[in-house]
Protein backbone atom coordinates (compact mmCIF):
# COMPACT_ATOMS: atom_id res chain seq x y z
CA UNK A 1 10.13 -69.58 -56.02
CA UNK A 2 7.10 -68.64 -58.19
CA UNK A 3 7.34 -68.90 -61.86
CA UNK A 4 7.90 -65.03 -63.49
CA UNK A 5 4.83 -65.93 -65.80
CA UNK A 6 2.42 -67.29 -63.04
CA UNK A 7 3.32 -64.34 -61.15
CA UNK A 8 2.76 -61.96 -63.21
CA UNK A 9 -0.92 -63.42 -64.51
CA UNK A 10 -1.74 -64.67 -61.18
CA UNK A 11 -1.25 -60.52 -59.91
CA UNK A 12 -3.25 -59.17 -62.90
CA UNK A 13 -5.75 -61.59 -61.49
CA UNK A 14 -6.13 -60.32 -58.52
CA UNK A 15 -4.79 -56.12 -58.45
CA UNK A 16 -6.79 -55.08 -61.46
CA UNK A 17 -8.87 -51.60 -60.75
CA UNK A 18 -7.63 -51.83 -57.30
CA UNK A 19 -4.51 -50.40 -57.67
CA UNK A 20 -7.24 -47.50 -58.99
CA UNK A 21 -8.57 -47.43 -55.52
CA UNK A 22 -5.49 -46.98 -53.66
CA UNK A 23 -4.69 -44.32 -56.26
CA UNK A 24 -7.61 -42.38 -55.18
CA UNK A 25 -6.60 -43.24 -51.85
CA UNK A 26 -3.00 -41.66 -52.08
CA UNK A 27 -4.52 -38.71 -53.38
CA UNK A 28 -6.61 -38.36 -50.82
CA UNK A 29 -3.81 -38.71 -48.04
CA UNK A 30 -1.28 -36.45 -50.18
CA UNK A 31 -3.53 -33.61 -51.60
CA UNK A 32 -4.47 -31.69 -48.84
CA UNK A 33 -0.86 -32.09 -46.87
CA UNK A 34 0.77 -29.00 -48.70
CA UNK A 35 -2.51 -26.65 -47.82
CA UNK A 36 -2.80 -27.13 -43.54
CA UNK A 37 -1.41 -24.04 -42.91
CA UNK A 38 -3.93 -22.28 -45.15
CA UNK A 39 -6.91 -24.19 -44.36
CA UNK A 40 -5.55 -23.06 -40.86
CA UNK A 41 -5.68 -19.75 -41.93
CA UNK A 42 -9.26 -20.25 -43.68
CA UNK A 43 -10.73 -21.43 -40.69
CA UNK A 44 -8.88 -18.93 -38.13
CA UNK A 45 -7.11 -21.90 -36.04
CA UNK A 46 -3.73 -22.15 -34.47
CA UNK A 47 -1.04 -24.76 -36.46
CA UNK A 48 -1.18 -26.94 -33.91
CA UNK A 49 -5.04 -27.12 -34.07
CA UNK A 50 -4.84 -28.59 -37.02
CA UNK A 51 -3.72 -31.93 -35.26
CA UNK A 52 -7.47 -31.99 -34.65
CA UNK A 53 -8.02 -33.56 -37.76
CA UNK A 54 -5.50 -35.82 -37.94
CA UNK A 55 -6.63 -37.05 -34.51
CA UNK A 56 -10.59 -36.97 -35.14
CA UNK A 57 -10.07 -38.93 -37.88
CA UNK A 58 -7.87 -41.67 -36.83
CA UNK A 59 -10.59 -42.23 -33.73
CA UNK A 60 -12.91 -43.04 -36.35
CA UNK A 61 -10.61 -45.51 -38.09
CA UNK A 62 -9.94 -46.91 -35.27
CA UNK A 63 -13.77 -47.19 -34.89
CA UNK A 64 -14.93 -48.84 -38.14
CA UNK A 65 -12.22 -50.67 -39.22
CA UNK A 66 -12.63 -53.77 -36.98
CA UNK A 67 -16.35 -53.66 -38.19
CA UNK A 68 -15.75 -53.37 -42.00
CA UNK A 69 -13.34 -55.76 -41.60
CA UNK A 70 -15.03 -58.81 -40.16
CA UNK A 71 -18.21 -57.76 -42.22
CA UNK A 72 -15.74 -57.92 -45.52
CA UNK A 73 -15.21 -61.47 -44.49
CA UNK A 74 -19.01 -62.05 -43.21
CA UNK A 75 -20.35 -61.06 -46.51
CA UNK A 76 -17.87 -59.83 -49.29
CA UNK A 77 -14.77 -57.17 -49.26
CA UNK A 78 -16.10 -55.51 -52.76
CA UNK A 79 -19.18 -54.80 -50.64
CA UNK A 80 -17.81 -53.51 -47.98
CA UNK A 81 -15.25 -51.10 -49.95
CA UNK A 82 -18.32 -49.64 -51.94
CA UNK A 83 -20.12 -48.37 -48.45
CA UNK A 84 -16.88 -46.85 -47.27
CA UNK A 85 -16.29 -45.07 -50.61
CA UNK A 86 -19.49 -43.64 -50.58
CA UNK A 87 -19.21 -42.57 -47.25
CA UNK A 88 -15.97 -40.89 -48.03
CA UNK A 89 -17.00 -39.43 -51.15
CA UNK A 90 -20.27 -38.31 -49.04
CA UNK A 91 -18.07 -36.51 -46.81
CA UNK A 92 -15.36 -35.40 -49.04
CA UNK A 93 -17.79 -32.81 -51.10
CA UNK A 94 -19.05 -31.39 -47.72
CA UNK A 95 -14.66 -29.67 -47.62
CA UNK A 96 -15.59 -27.25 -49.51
CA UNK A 97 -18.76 -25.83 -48.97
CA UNK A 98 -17.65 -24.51 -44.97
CA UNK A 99 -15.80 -22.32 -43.32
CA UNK A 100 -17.03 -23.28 -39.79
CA UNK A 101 -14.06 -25.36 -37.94
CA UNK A 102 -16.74 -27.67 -36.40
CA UNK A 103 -18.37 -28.39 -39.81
CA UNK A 104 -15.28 -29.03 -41.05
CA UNK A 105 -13.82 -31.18 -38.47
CA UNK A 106 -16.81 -33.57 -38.52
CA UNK A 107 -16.67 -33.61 -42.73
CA UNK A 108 -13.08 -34.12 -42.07
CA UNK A 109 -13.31 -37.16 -39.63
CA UNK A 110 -15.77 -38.80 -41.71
CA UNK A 111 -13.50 -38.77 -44.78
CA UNK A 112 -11.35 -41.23 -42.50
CA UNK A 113 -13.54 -44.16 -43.87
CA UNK A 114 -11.13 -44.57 -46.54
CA UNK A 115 -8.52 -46.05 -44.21
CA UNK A 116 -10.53 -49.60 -44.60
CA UNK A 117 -9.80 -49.46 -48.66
CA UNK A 118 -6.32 -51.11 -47.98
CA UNK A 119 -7.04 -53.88 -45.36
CA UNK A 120 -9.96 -54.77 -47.34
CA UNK A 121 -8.08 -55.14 -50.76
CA UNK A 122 -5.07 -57.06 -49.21
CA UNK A 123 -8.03 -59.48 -47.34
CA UNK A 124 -10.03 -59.49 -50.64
CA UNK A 125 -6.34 -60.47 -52.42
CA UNK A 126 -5.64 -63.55 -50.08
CA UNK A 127 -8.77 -64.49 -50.58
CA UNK A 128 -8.34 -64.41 -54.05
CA UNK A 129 -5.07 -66.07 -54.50
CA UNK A 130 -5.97 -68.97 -52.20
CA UNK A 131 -5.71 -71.58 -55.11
CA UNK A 132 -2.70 -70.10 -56.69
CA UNK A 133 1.44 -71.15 -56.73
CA UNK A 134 3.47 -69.07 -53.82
CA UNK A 135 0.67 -67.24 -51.96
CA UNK A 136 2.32 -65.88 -49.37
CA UNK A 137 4.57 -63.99 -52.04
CA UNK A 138 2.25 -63.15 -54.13
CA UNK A 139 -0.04 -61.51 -51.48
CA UNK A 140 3.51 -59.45 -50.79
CA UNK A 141 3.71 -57.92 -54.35
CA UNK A 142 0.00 -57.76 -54.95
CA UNK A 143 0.58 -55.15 -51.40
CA UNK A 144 3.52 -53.40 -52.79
CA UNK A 145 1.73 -52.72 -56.15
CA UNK A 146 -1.09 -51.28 -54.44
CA UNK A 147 1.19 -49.38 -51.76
CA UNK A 148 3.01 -48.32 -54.85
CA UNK A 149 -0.15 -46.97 -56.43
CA UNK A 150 -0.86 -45.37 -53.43
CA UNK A 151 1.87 -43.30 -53.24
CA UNK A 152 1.52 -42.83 -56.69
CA UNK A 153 -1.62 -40.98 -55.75
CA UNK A 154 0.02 -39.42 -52.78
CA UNK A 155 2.62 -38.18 -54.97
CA UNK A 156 0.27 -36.73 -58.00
CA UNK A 157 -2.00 -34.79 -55.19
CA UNK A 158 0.51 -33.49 -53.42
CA UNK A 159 2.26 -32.14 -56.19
CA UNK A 160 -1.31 -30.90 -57.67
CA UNK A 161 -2.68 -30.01 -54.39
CA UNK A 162 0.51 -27.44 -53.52
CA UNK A 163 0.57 -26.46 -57.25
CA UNK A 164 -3.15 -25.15 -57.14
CA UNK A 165 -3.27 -24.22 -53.35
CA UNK A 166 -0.97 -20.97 -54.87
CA UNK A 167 -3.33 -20.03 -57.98
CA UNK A 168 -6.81 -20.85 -57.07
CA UNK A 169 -9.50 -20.66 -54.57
CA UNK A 170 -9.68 -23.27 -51.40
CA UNK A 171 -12.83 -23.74 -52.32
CA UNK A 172 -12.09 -24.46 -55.98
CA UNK A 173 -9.15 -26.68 -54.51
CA UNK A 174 -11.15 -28.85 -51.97
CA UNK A 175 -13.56 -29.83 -54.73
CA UNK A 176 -11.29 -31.96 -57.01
CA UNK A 177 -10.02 -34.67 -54.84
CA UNK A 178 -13.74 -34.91 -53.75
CA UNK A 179 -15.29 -35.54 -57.42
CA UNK A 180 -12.17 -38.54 -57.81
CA UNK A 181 -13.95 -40.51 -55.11
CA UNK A 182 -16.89 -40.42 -56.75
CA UNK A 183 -15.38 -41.60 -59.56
CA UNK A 184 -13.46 -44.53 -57.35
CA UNK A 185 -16.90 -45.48 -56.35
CA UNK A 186 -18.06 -46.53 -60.06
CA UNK A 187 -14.53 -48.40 -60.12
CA UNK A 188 -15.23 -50.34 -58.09
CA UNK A 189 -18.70 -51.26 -58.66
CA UNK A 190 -18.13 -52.18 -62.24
CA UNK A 191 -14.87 -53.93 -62.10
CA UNK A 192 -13.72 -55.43 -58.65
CA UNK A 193 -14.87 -58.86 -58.39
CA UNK A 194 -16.04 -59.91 -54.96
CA UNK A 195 -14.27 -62.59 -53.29
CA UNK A 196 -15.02 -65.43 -53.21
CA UNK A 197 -16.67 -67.67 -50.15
CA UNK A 198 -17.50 -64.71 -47.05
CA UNK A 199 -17.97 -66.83 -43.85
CA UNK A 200 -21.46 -65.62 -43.35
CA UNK A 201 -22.72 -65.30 -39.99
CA UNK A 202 -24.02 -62.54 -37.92
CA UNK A 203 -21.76 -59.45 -36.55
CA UNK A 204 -20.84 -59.68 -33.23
CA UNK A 205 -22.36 -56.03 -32.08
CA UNK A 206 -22.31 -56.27 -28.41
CA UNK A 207 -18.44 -56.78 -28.77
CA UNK A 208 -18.30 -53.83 -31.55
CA UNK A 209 -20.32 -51.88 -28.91
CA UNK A 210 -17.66 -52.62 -26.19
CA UNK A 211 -14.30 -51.89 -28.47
CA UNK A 212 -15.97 -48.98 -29.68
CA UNK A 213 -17.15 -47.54 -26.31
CA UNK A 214 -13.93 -48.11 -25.14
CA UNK A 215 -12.00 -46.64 -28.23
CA UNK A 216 -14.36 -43.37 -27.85
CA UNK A 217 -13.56 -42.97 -24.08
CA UNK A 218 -9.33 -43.30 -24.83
CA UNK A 219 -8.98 -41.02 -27.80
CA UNK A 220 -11.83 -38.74 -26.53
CA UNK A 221 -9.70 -38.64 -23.03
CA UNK A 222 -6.68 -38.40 -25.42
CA UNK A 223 -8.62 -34.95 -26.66
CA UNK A 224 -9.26 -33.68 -23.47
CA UNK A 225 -5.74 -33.48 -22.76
CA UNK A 226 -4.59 -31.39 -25.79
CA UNK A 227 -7.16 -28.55 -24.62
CA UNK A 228 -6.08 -25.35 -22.30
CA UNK A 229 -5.77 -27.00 -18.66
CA UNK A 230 -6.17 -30.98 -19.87
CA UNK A 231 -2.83 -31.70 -18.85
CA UNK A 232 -3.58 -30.87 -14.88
CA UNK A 233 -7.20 -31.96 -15.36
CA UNK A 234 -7.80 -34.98 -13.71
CA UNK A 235 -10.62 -35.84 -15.44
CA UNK A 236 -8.97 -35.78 -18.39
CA UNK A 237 -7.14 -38.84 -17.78
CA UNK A 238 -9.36 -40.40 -16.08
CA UNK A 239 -11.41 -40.73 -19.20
CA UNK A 240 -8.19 -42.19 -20.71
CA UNK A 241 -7.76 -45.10 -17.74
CA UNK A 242 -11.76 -45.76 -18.25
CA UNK A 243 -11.13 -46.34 -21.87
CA UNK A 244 -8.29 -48.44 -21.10
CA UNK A 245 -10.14 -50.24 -18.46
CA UNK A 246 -13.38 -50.87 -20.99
CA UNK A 247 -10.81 -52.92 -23.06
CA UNK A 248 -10.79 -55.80 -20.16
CA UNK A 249 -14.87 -56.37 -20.60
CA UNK A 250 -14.26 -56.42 -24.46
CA UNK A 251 -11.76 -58.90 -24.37
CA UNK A 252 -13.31 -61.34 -21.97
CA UNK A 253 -16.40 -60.85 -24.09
CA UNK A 254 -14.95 -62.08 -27.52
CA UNK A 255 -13.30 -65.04 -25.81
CA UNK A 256 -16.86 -66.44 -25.06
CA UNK A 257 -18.14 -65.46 -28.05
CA UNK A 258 -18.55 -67.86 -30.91
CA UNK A 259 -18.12 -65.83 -33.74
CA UNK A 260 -16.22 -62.89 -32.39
CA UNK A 261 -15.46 -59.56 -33.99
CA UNK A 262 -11.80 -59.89 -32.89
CA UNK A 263 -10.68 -63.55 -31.88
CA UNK A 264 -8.13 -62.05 -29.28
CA UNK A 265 -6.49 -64.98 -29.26
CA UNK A 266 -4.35 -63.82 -32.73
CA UNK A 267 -2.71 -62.13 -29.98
CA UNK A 268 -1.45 -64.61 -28.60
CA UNK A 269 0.46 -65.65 -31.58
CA UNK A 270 4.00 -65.78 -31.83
CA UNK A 271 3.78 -63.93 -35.31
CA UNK A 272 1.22 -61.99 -35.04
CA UNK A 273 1.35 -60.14 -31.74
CA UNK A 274 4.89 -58.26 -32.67
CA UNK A 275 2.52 -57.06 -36.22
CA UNK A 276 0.12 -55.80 -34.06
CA UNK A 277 2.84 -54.06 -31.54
CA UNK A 278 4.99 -52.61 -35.02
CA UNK A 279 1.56 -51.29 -36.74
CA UNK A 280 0.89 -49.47 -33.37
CA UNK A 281 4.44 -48.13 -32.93
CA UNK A 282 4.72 -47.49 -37.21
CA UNK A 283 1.12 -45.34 -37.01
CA UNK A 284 3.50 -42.92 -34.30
CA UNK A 285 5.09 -41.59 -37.60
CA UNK A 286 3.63 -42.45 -40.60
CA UNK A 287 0.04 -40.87 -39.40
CA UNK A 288 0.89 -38.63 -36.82
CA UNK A 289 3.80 -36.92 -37.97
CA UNK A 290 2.33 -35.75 -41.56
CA UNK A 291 1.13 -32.48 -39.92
CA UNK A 292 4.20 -31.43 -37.86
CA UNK A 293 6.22 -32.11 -40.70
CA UNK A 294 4.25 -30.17 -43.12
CA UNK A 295 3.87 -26.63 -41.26
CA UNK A 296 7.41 -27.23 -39.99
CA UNK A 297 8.36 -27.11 -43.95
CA UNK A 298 6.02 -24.13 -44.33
CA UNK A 299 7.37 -22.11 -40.76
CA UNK A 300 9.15 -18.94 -42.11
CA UNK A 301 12.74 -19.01 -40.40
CA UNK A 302 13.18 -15.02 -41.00
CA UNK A 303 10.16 -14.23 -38.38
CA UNK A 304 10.89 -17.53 -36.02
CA UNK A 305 13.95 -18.36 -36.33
CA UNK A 306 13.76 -22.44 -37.72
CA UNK A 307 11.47 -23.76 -40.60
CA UNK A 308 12.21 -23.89 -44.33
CA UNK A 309 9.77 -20.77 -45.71
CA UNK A 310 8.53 -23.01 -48.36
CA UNK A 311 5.92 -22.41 -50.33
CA UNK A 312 2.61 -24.82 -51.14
CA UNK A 313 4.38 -26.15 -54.12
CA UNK A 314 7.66 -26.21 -52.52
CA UNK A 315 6.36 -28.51 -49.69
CA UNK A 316 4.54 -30.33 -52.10
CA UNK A 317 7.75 -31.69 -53.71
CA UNK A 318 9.49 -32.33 -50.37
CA UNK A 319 6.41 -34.66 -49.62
CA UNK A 320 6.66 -35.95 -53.22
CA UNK A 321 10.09 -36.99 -53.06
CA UNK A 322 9.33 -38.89 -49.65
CA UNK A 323 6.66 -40.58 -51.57
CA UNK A 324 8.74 -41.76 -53.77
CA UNK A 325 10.76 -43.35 -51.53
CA UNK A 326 7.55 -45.24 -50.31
CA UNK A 327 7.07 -46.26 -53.79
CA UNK A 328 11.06 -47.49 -53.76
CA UNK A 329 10.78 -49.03 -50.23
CA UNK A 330 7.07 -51.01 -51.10
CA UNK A 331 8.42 -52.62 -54.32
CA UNK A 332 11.50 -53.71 -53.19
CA UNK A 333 9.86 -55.32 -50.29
CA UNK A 334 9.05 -58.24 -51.78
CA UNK A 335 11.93 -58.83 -53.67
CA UNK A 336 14.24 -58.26 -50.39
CA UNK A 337 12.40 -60.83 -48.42
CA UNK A 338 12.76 -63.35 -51.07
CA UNK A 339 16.25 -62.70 -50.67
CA UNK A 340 16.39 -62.80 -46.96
CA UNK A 341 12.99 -63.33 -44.96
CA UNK A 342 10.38 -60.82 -44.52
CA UNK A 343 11.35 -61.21 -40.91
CA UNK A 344 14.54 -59.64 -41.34
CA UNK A 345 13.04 -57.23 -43.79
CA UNK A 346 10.28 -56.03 -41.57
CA UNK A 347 13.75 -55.21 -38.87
CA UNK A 348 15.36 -53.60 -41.62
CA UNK A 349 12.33 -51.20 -42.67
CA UNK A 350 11.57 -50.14 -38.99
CA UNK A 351 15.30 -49.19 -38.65
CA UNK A 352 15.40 -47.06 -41.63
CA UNK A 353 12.26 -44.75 -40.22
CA UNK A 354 14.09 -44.86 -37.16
CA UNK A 355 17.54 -43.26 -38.32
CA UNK A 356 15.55 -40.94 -40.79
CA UNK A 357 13.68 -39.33 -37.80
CA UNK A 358 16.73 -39.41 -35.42
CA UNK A 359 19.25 -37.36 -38.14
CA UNK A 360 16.49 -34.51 -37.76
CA UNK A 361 17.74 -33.30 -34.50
CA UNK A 362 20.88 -32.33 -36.00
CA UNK A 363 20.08 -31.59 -39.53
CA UNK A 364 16.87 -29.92 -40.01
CA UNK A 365 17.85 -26.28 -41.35
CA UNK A 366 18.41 -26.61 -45.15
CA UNK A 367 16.21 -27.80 -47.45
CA UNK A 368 18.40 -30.83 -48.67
CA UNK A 369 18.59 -32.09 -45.41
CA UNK A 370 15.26 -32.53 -44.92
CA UNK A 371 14.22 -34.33 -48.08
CA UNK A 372 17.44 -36.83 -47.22
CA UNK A 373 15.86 -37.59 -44.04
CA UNK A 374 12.17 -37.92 -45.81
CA UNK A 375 13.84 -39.97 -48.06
CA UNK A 376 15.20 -42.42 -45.61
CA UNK A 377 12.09 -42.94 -43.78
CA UNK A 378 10.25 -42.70 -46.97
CA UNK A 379 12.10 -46.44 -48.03
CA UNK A 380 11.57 -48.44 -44.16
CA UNK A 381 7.78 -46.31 -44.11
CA UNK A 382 6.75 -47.48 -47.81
CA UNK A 383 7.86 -51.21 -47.13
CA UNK A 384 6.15 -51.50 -43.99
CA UNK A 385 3.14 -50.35 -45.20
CA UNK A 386 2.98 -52.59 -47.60
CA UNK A 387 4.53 -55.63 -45.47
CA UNK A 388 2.13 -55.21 -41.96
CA UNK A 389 -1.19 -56.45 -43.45
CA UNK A 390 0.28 -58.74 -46.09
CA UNK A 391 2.56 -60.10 -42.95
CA UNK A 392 -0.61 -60.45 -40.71
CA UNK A 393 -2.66 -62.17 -43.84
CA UNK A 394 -0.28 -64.74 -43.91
CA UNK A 395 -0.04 -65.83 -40.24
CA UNK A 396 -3.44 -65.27 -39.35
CA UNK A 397 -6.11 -68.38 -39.72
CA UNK A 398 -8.42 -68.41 -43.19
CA UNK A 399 -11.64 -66.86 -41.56
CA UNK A 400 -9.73 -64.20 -40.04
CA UNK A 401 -7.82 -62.66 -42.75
CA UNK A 402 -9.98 -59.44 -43.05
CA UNK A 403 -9.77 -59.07 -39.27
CA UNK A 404 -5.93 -59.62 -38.80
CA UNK A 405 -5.46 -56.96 -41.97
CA UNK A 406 -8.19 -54.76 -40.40
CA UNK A 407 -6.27 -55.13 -36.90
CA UNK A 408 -2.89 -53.94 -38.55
CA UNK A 409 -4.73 -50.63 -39.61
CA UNK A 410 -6.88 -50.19 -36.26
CA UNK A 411 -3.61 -50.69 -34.30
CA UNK A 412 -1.86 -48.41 -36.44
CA UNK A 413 -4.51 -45.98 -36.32
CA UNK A 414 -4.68 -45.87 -32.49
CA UNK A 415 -0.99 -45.20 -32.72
CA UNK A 416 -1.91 -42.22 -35.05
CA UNK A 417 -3.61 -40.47 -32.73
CA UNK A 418 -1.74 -40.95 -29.85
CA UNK A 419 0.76 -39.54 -31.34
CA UNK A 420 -1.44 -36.68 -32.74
CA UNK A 421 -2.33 -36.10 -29.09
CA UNK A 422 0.98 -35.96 -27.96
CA UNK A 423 2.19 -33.64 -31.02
CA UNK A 424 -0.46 -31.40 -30.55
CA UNK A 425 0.69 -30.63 -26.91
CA UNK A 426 4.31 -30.47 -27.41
CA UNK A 427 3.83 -27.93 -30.39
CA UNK A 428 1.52 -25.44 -28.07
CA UNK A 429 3.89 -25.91 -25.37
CA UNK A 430 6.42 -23.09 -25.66
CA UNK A 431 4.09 -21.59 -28.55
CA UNK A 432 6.87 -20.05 -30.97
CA UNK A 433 7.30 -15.93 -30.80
CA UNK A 434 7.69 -13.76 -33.63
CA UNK A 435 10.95 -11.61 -34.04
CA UNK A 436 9.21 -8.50 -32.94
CA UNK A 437 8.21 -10.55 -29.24
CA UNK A 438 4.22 -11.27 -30.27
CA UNK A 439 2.75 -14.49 -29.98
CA UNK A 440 2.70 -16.66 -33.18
CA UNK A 441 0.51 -19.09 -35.13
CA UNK A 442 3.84 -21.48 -35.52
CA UNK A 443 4.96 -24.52 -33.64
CA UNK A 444 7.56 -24.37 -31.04
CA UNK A 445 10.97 -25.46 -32.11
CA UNK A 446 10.96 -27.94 -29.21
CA UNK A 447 7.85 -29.35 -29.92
CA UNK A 448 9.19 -30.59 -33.35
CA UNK A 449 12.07 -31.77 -31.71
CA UNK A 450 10.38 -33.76 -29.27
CA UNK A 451 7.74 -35.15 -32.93
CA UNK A 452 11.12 -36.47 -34.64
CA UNK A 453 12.20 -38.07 -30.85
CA UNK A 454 9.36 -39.76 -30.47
CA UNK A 455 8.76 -40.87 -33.90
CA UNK A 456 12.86 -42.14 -34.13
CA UNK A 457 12.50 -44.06 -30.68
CA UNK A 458 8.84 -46.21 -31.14
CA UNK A 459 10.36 -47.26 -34.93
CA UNK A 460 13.32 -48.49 -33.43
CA UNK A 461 11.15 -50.45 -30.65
CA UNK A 462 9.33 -51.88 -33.08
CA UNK A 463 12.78 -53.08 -35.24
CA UNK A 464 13.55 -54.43 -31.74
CA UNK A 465 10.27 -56.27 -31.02
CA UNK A 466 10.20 -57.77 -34.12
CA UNK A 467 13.53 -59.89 -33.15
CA UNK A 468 11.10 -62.13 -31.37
CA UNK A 469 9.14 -63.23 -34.30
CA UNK A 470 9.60 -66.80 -35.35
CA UNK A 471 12.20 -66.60 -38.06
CA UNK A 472 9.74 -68.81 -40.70
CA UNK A 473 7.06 -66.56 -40.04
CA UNK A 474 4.87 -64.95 -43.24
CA UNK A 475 5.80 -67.71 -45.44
CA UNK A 476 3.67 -70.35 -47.10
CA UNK A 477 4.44 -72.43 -44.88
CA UNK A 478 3.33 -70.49 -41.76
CA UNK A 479 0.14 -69.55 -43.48
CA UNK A 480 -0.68 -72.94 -44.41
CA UNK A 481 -0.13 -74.05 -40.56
CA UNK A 482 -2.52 -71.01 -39.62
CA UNK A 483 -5.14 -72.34 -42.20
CA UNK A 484 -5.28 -75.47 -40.58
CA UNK A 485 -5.59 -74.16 -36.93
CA UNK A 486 -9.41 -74.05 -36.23
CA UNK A 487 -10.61 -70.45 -35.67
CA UNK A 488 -11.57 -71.36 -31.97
CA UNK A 489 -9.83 -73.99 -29.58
């Protein structure tokens, strides 16, 4: 057990301004939640359109995070967070200047670079730590301090993003979250240190070529399915088997390579491939679902017959309160698996998001209910987000600890917009009617049904899946075994 003293010293060594960063970050994820249905309305879209953007921009995680990531351990994670906050913040003041969809779709995707900022810190952390008493658990609550700040920041723009949605200008609105990444950016030039030793080397770009070639083809075939006709189109999925099928070239690819931008073989690890398979199966509801669950909140029951009728600020709260369950579930993460093993409370997390999604089908038509439900998944969601890349950190080998994080978030990201894919269909099929018989903007009532299904069922895999993980695994002394594997046979 680490000292109370040496931990806490040893994590003001090594959170400092980045719990800042993930602040900014939570804002960024939080703020704009409470105001879909009236950028919907700004830019003259359909609800379920507005999956576009969720989707858009988890292909482009899914794009540069397995670049940033092995360049944050090629040549420094500081570095590598400062391009992707300018990139963001770059993108971020473009919001509010448009009122073109297609404008603000691409402005919207390219915000997504801020998805590295975690990965990056928790690879930066262990990186950081590597001479210090009880890594392993210090890496844990160095995560749930920063998950923790995140939702902080979730919490604080959601609450000031619905508050101001109702009493200014979108315009006015869209600004402010922009302007706090430029800040972040000054944060972290002046007081993140860069870690220390980066493995050098030079980026493996025919393989980032491949992944991302392939990537592009199976969320861009993913697209092609959500529009009028995709579902019958053939072509449509055949562009999702090709980008399945580009994965095989990739693959064989990095396992000749010397210095690859994935080693693959992490995924052949006992501990590491049920990470990979719970981050995939975890992005399913914690990225795809914010949307459905938002304009469900907002859907007026007295002209469709289901929703709550909330207002921005009144959506705002029941987003705040699941927040703060993150915030509960993240901090107690560490002190649980001390208790048990992170093992057991990875399969206890996995099973909370499951039941929380599942008691929607039956209780979904008072207010209370709903925030009970948030709440539950709030606790297994905020915990696993914190857990996944300090889990993979520990188990993967030293020069791959920026890659293994980075692979949590990809795989969760892909998961994202699958699931954004497959949200966005359900909710246009059946497209809700108003009481007077005309065609609506809102969701179908099945279509959320078949979001909380689908959201209860792949957490509870993943609870399932993660039986078969070593019961030692993200301790010290797993991750000092993994430090002494070489990086290639």
């Amino acid at each position: 057990m680490v000292p109370r003293s040496v931990s806490l010293s040893a994590l003001a060594a090594v959170v400092g301004f980045l719990a800042f960063v993930e602040f900014t970050s939570g804002v960024l994820q939080g703020y704009y939640t409470p105001m879909l249905s009236d950028i919907a309305r700004h830019l003259q879209i359909h609800d379920a359109d507005v999956n576009w953007f969720e989707g858009t921009q988890l292909m482009l995680s899914a794009l540069v995070v397995p670049a940033f990531a092995k360049l944050g351990d090629m040549v420094g994670h500081k570095r590598m967070l400062l391009i992707s906050t300018a990139l963001t913040a770059a993108a971020a003041l473009a919001l509010p200047f448009t009122d073109s969809f297609w404008v603000f779709l691409v402005a919207w995707t390219l915000m997504g670079f801020y998805v590295v900022w975690l990965p990056l810190e928790i690879a930066l952390i262990w990186s950081r730590s590597r001479r210090m008493e009880g890594r392993s658990i210090l890496t844990a609550r160095a995560a749930g301090l920063l998950v923790a700040a995140l939702e902080t920041g979730a919490i604080a723009g959601a609450l000031v993003g619905g508050a101001l949605i109702d009493v200014l200008p979108l315009t006015v609105v869209l600004l402010i979250p922009a302007l706090l990444v430029v800040v972040c950016f000054f944060v972290i030039l002046f007081g993140v240190k860069e870690s220390p030793d980066p493995t050098g080397g030079v980026l493996d770009t025919v393989g980032l070529v491949l992944i991302s070639i392939a990537l592009i083809c199976f969320t861009g075939g993913l697209s092609l399915l959500r529009l009028d006709g995709g579902l019958v189109n053939p072509w449509s999925w055949l562009v999702v088997a090709l980008g399945l099928l580009l994965v095989v070239p990739f693959v064989l690819w990095e396992l000749r390579h010397d210095d690859p931008l994935i080693d693959v073989r992490m995924f052949r690890s006992p501990a590491l491939w049920p990470v990979f398979v719970t981050a995939g199966l975890f992005g399913v509801s914690v990225l795809g679902a914010q949307a459905p669950l938002s304009t469900f909140a907002r859907t007026d029951p007295a002209v469709y017959g289901y929703g709550l009728g909330t207002t921005g600020f009144a959506t705002s709260l029941i987003i705040g309160i699941y927040l703060i369950g993150m915030i509960t579930g993240a901090l107690l993460f560490s002190r649980i698996a001390r208790l048990t093993t992170p093992r057991l409370t990875l399969i206890g997390a996995a099973s909370l998001v499951a039941i929380g999604f599942l008691l929607f089908l039956p209780f979904h038509d008072a207010y209370a209910q709903v925030i009970t439900n948030m709440v539950i998944v709030g606790i297994g969601s905020g915990a696993l987000v914190a857990a996944l890349p300090a889990a993979a950190a520990s188990a993967a080998p030293a020069t791959q600890t920026g890659v293994a994080t980075g692979l949590t978030n990809s795989v969760k990201t892909v998961g994202g917009a699958i699931a954004s894919c497959v949200f966005g269909i359900a909710l246009l099929h059946g497209v809700a009617t108003t009481a007077g018989g005309t065609e609506g903007t809102a969701g179908s009532l099945e279509g959320y049904m078949t979001v909380w299904i689908v959201c209860g069922v792949t957490a509870l895999a993943a609870a399932v899946l993660l039986l078969f993980v070593p019961k030692d695994s993200f301790t010290d002394r797993t991750a000092d075994a993994a430090e002494a594997l070489p990086v290639l046979p």
